[in-house]
C-alpha atoms as a PDB file:
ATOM      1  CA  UNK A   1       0.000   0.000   0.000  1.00  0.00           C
ATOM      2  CA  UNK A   2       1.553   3.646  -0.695  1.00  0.00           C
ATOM      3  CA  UNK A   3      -0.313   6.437   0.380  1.00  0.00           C
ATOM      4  CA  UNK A   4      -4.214   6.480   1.382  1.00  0.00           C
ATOM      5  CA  UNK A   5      -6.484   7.383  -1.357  1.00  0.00           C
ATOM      6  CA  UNK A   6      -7.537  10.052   0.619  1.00  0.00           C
ATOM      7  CA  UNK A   7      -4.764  12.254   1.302  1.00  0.00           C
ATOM      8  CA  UNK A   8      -4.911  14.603   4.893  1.00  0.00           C
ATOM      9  CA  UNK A   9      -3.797  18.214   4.729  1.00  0.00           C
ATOM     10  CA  UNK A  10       0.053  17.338   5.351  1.00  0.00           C
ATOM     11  CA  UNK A  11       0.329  14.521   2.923  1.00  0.00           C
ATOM     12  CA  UNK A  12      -1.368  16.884  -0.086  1.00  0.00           C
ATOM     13  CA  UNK A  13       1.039  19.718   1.246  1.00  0.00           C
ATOM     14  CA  UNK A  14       4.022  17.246   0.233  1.00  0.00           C
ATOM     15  CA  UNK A  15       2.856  16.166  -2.764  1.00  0.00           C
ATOM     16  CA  UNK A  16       2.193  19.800  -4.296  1.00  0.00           C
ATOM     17  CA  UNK A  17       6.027  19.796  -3.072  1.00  0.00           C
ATOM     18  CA  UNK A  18       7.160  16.903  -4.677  1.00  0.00           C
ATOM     19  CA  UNK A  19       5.185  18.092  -7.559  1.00  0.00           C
ATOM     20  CA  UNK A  20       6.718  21.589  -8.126  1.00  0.00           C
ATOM     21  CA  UNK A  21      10.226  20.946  -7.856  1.00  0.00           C
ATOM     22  CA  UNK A  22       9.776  17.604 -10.043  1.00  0.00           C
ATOM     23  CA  UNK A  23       8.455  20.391 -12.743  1.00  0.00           C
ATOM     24  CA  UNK A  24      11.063  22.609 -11.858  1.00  0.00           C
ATOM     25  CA  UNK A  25      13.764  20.680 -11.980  1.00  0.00           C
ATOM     26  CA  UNK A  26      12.617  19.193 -15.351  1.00  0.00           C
ATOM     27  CA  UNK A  27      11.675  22.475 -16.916  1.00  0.00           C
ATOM     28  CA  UNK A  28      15.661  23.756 -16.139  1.00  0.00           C
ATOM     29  CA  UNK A  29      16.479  20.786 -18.073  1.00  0.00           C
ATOM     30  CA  UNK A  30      14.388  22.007 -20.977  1.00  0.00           C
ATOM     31  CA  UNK A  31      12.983  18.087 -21.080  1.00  0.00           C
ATOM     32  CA  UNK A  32       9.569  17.533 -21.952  1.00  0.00           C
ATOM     33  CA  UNK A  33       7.151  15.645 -19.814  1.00  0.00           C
ATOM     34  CA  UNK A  34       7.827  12.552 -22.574  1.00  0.00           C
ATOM     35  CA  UNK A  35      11.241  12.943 -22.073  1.00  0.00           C
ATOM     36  CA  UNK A  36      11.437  12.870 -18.182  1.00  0.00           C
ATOM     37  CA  UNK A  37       8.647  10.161 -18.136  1.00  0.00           C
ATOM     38  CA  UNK A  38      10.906   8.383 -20.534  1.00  0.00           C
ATOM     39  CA  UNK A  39      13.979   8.354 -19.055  1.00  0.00           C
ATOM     40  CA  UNK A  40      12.371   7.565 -15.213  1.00  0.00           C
ATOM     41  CA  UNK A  41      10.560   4.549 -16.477  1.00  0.00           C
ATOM     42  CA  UNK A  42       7.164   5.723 -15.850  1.00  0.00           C
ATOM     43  CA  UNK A  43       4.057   7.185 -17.375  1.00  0.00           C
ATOM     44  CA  UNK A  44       3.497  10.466 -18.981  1.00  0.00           C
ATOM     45  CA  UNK A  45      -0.104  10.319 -16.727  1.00  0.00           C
ATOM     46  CA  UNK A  46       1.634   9.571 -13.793  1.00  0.00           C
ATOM     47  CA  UNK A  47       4.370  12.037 -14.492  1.00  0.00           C
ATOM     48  CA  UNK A  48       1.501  14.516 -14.907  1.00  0.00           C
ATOM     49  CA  UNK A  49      -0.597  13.915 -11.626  1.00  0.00           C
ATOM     50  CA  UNK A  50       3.050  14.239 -10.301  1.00  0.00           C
ATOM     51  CA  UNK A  51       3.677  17.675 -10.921  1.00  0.00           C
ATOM     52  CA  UNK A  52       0.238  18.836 -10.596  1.00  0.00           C
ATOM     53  CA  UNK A  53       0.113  17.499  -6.968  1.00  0.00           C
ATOM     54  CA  UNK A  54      -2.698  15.211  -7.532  1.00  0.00           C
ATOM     55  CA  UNK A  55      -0.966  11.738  -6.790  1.00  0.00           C
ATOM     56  CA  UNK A  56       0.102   9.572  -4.431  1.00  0.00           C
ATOM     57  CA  UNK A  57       3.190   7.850  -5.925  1.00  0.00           C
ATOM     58  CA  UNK A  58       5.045   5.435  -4.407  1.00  0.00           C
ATOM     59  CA  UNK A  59       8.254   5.432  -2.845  1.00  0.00           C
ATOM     60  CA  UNK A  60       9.867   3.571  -5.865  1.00  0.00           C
ATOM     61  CA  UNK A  61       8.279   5.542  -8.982  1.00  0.00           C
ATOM     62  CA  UNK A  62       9.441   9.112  -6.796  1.00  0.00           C
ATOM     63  CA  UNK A  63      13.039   7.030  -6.813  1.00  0.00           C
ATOM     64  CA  UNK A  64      13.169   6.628 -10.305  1.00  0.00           C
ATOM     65  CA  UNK A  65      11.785  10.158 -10.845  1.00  0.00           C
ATOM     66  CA  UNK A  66      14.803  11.702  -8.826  1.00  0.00           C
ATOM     67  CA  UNK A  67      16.845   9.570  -9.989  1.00  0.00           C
ATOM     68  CA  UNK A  68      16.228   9.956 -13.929  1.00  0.00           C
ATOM     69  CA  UNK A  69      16.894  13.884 -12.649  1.00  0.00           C
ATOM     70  CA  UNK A  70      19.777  12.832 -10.910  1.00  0.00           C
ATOM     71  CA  UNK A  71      18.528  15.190  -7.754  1.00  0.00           C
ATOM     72  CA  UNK A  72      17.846  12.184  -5.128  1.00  0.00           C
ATOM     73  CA  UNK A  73      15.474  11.172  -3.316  1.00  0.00           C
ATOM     74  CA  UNK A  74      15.733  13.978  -0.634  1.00  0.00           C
ATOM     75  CA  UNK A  75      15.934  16.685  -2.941  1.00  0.00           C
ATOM     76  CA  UNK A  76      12.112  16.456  -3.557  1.00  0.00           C
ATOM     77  CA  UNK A  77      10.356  15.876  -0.611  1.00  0.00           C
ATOM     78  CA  UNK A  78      12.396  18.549   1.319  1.00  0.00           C
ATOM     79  CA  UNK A  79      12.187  21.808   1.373  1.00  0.00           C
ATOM     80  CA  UNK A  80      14.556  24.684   0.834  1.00  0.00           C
ATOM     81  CA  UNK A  81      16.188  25.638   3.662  1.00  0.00           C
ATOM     82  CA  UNK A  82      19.172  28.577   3.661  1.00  0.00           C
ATOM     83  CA  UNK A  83      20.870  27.359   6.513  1.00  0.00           C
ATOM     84  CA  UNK A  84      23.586  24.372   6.296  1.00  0.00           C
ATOM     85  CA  UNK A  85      22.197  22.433   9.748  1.00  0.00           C
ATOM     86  CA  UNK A  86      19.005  21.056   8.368  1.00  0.00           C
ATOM     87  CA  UNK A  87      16.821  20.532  11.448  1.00  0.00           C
ATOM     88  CA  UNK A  88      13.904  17.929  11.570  1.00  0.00           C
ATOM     89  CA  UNK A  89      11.878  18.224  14.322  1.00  0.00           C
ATOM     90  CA  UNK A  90       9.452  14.789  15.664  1.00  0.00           C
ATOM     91  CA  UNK A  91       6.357  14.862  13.272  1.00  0.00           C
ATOM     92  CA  UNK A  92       8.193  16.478  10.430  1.00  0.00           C
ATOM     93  CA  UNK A  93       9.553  14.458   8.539  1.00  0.00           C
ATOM     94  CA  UNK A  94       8.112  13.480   4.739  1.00  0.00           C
ATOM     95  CA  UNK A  95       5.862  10.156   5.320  1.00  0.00           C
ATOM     96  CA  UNK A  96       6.234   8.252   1.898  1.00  0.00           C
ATOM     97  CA  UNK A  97       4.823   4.920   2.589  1.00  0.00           C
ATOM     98  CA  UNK A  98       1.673   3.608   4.952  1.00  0.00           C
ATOM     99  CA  UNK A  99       1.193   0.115   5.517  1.00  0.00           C
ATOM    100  CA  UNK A 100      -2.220  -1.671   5.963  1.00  0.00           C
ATOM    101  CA  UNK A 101      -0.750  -2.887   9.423  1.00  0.00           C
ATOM    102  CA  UNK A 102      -0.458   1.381  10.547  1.00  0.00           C
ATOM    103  CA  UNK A 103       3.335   1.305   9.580  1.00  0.00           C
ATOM    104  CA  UNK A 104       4.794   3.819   8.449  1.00  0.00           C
ATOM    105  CA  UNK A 105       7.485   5.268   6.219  1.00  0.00           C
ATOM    106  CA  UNK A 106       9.413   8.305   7.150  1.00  0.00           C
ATOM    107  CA  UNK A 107      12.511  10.325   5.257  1.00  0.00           C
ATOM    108  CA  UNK A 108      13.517  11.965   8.121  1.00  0.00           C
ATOM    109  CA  UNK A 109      16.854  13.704   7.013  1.00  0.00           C
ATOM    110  CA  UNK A 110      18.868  13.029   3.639  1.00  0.00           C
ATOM    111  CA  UNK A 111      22.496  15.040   1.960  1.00  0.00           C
ATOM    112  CA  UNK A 112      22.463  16.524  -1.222  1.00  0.00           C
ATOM    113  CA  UNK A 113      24.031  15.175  -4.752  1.00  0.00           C
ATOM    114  CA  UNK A 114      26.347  13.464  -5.794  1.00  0.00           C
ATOM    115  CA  UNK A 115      26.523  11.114  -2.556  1.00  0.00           C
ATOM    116  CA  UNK A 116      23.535  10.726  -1.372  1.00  0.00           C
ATOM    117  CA  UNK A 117      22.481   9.593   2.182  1.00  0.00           C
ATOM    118  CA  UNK A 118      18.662   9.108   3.383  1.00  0.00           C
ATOM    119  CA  UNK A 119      17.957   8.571   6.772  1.00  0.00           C
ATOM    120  CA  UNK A 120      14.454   6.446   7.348  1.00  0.00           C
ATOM    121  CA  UNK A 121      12.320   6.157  10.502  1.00  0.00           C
ATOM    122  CA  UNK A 122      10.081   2.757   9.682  1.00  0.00           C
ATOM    123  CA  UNK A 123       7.704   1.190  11.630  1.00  0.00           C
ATOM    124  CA  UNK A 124       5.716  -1.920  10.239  1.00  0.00           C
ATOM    125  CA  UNK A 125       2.572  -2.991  11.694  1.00  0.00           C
ATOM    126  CA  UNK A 126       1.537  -6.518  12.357  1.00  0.00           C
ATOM    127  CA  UNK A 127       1.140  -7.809   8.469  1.00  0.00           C
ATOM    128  CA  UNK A 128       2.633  -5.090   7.042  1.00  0.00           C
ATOM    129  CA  UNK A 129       5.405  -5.552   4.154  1.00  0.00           C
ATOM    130  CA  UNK A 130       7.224  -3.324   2.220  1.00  0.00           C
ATOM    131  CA  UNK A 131       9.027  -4.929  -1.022  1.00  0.00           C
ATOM    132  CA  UNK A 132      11.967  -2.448  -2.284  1.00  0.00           C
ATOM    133  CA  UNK A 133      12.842  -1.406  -5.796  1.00  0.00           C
ATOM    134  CA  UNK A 134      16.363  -2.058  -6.461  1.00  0.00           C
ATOM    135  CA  UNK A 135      18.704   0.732  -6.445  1.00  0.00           C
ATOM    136  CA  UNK A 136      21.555   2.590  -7.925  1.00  0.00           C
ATOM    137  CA  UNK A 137      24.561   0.315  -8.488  1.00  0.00           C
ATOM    138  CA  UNK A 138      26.494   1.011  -5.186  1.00  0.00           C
ATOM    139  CA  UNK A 139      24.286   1.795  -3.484  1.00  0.00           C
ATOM    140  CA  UNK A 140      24.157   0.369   0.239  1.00  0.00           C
ATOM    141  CA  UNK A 141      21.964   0.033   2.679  1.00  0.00           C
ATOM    142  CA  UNK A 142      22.339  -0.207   7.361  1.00  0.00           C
ATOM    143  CA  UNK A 143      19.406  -0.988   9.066  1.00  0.00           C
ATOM    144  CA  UNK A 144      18.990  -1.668  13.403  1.00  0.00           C
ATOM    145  CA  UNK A 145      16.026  -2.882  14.808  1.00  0.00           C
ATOM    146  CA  UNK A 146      14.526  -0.519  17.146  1.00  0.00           C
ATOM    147  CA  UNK A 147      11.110  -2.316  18.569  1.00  0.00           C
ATOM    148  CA  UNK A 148       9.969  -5.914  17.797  1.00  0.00           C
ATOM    149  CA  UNK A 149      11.415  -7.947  15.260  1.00  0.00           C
ATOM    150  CA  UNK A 150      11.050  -7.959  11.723  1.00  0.00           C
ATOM    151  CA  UNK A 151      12.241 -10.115   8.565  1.00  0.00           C
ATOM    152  CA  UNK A 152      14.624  -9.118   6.229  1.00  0.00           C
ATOM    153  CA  UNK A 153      15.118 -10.425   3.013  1.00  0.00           C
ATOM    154  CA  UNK A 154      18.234  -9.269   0.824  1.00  0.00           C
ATOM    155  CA  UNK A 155      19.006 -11.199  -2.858  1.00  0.00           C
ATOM    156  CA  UNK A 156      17.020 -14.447  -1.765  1.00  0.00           C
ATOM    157  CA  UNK A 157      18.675 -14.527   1.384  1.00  0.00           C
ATOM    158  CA  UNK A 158      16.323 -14.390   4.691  1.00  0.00           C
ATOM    159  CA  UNK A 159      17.278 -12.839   8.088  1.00  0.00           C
ATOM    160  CA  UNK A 160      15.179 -12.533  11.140  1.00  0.00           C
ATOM    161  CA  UNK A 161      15.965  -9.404  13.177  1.00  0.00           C
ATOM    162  CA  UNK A 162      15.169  -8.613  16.795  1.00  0.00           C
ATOM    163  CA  UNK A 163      15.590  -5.075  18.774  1.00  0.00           C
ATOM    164  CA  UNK A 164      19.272  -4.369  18.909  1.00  0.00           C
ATOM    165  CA  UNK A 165      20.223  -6.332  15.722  1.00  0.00           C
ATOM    166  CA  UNK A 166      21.802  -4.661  12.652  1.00  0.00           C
ATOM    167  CA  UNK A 167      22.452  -5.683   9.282  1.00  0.00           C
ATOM    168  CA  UNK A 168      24.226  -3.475   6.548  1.00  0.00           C
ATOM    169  CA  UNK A 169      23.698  -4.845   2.915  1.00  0.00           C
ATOM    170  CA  UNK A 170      23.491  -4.273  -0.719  1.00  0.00           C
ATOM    171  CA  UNK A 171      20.905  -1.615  -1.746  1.00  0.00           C
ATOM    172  CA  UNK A 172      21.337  -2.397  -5.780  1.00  0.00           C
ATOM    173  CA  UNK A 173      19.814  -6.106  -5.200  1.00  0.00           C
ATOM    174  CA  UNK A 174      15.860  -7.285  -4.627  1.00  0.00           C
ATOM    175  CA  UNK A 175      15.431  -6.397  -0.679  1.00  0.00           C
ATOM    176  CA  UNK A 176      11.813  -6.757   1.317  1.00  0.00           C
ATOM    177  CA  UNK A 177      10.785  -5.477   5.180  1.00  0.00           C
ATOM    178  CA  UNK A 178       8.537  -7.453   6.606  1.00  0.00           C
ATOM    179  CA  UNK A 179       7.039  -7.661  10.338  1.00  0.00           C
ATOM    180  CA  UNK A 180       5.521 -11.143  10.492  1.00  0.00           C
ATOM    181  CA  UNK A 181       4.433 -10.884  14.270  1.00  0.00           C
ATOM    182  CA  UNK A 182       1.635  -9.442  16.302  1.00  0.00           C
ATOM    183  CA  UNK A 183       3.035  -6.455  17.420  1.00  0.00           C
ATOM    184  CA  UNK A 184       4.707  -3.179  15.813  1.00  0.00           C
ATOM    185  CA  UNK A 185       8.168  -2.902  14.778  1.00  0.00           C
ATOM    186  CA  UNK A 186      10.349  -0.392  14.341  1.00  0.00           C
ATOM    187  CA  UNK A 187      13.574   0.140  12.895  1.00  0.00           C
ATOM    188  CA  UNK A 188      16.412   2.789  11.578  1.00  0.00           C
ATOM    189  CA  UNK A 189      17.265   2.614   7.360  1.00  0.00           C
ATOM    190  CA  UNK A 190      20.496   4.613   6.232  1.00  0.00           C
ATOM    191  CA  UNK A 191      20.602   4.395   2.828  1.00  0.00           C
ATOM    192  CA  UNK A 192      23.710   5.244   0.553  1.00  0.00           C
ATOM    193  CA  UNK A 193      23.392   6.204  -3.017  1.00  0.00           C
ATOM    194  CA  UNK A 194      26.854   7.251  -4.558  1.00  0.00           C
ATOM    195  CA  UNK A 195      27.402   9.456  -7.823  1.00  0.00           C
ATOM    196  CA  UNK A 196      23.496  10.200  -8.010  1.00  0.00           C
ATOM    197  CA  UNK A 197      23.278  12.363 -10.988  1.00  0.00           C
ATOM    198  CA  UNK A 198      26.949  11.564 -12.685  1.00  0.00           C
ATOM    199  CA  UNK A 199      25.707   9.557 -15.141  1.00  0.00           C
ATOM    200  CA  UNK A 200      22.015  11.255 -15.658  1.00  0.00           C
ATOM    201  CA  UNK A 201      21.068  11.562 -19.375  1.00  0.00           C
ATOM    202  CA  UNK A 202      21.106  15.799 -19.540  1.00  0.00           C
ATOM    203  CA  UNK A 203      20.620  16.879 -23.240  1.00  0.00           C
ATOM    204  CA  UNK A 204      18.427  19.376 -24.357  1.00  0.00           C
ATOM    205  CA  UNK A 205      15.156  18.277 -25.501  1.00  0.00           C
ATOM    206  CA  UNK A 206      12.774  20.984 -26.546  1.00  0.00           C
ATOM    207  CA  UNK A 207       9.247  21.543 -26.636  1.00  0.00           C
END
């Protein structure tokens, strides 16, 4: 499940967000919506409720998106801020996934281009799973257990994590979250993307 159907006031605030600096970034790029929509792997309807605010992607197509921009993931769900020490205070950070178990989602801080680093606060309700697009070759991936225990699977290969356990792993292979018990789990998600934006395609298309 990505976002409710419904969105509340702070989830359509982010998305108008998302959706302005996806068209701002694109339109400095003199790419067309074809182009972008092209390039990110998705479609030119999608691309368009993007921008206009009106959709509730999920956390992979908005990873394709900043990546096809080469921006990263953190470059469009936060907002500018003049001031080096970027501050997120408890609440504010942007929620890109809900679960049908109540879990949650949450890019709580992230670094600019080209080395990107996105800090996660998850929490999966009983049931809930999240399966991950792969990644940016290089790109890595450190994850604790907070609360509860959850199961990990990286490549095929199957881990069961309690509260205090850690794992760091490959970001660029299949990886899943799961929380297979009765109660909710939490857990901390660094993830490393490296040269995002060296290799993005940046000629001029027009129109």
């Amino acid at each position: 499940m990505q976002y409710a159907a419904l969105m509340d006031e702070g989830t359509a605030a982010l998305a108008l967000a998302v959706g302005a600096r996806v068209r701002q970034e694109r339109q400095s790029r003199h790419w067309t919506l074809d182009h972008l929509a092209e390039v990110a792997g998705v479609s030119r309807r999608m691309l368009v409720n993007v921008e206009q605010g009106a959709a509730n992607p999920s956390v992979g197509t908005l990873l394709r998106i900043s990546d096809a921009l080469g921006v990263g993931l953190p470059a469009l769900v936060e907002l500018p801020r003049p001031k080096p020490l970027k501050v997120t205070r408890r609440g504010e950070g942007a929620v890109l996934w809900t679960g049908e178990g109540g879990g949650r989602g949450v890019l709580v801080a992230g670094t600019e281009r080209p080395d990107v680093v996105e800090l996660w606060d998850w929490t999966l309700g009983p049931g809930d799973e999240h399966l991950s697009e792969t990644h940016l070759r290089g790109t890595k991936e450190l994850l604790q257990v907070l609360e509860g225990s959850i199961r990990v699977e990286v490549a095929g290969q199957l881990l069961i994590l309690d509260a205090g356990d850690a794992v760091a792993f490959p970001g660029d292979v299949p990886h899943a979250y799961a929380n297979a018990g009765t109660q909710p789990a939490r857990f901390s998600l660094a993830v490393f993307e490296p040269g995002v934006g060296t290799d993005a395609p940046m000629g001029l298309v027009n129109g």
